[in-house]
C-alpha atoms as a PDB file:
ATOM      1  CA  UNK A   1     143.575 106.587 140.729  1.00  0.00           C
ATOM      2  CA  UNK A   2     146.397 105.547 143.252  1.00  0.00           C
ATOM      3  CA  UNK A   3     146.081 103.018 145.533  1.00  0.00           C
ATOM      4  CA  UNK A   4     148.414 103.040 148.455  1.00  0.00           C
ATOM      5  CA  UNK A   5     149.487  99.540 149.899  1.00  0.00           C
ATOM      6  CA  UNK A   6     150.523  99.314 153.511  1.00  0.00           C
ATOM      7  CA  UNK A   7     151.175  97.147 155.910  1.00  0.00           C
ATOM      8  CA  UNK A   8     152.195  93.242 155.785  1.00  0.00           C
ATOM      9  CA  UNK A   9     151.015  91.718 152.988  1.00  0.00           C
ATOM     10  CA  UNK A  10     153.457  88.148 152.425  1.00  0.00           C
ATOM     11  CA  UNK A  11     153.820  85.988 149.465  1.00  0.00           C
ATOM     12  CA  UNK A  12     152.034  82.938 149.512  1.00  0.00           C
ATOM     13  CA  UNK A  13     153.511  79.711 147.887  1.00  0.00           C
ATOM     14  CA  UNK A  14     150.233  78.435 145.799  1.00  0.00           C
ATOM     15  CA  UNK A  15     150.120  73.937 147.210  1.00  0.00           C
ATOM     16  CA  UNK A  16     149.153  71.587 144.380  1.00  0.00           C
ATOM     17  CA  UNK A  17     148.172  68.174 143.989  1.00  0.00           C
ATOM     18  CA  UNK A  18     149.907  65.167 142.732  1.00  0.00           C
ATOM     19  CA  UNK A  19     148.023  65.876 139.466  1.00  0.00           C
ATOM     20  CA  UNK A  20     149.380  69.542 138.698  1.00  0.00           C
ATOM     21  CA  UNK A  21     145.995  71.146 139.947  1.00  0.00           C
ATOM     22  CA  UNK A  22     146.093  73.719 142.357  1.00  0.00           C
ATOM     23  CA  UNK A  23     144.811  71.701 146.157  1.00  0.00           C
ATOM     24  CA  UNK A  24     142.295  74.474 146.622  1.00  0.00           C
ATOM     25  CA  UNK A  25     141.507  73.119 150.188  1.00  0.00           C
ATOM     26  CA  UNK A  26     145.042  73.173 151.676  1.00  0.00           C
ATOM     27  CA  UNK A  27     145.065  76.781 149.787  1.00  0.00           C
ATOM     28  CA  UNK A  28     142.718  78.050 151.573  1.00  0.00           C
ATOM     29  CA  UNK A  29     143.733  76.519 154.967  1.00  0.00           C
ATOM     30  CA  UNK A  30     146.957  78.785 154.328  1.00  0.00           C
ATOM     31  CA  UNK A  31     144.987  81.939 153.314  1.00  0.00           C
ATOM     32  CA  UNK A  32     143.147  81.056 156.586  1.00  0.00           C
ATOM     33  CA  UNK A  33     145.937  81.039 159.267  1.00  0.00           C
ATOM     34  CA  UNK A  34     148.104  83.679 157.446  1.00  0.00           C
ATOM     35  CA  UNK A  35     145.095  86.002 157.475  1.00  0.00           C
ATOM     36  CA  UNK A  36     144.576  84.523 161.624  1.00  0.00           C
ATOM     37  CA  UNK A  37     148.249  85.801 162.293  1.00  0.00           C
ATOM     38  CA  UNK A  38     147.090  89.770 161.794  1.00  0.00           C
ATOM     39  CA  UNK A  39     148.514  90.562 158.168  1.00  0.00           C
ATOM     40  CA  UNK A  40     146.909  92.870 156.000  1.00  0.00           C
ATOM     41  CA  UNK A  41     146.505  91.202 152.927  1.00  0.00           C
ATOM     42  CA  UNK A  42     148.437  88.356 151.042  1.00  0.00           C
ATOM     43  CA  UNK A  43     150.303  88.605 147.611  1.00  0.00           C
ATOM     44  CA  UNK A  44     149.091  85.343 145.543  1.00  0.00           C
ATOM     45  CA  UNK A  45     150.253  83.611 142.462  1.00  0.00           C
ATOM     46  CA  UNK A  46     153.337  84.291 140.846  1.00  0.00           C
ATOM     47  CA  UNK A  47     155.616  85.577 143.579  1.00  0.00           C
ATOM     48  CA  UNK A  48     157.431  82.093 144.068  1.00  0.00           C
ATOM     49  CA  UNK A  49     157.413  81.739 140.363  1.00  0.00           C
ATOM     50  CA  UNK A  50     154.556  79.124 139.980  1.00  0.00           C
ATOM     51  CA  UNK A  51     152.533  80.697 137.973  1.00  0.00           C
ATOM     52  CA  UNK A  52     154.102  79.060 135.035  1.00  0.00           C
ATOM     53  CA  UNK A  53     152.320  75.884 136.456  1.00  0.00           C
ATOM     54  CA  UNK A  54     148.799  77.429 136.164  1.00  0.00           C
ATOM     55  CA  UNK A  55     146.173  76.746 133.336  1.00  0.00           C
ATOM     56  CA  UNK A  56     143.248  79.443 132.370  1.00  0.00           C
ATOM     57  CA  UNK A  57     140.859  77.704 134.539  1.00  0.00           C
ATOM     58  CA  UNK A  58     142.920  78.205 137.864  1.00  0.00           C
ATOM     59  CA  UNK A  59     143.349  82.371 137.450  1.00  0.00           C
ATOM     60  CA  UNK A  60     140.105  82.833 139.579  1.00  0.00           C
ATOM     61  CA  UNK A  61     139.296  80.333 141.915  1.00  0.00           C
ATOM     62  CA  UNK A  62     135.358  80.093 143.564  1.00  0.00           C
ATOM     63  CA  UNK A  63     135.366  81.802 146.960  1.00  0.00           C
END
């Protein structure tokens, strides 16, 4: 199967808190307003090279 990608789809830079967790609130007040601007999807986790900071536990966050 191919799946075609089109459109604008920006990197997002993933916030965290003073303790090295990701801030899952001001996360999703980014996803928020990006997705409020008219963009067609987002690209998330990895593309501003945090994802070395990630554990297990933050590869699927709760929606």
């Amino acid at each position: 199967m191919t799946i075609r990608v089109e459109g604008i789809i920006p990197p997002l830079v993933t916030p965290f808190a003073k303790d090295g967790s990701i801030n899952e609130n001001m996360f999703r007040k980014i996803i928020n307003n990006i997705i409020g601007k008219g963009v067609h999807g987002v690209f998330v986790a990895g593309s501003q090279g945090e994802f070395f900071a990630r554990v297990d536990s933050e590869t699927s966050l709760p929606e």
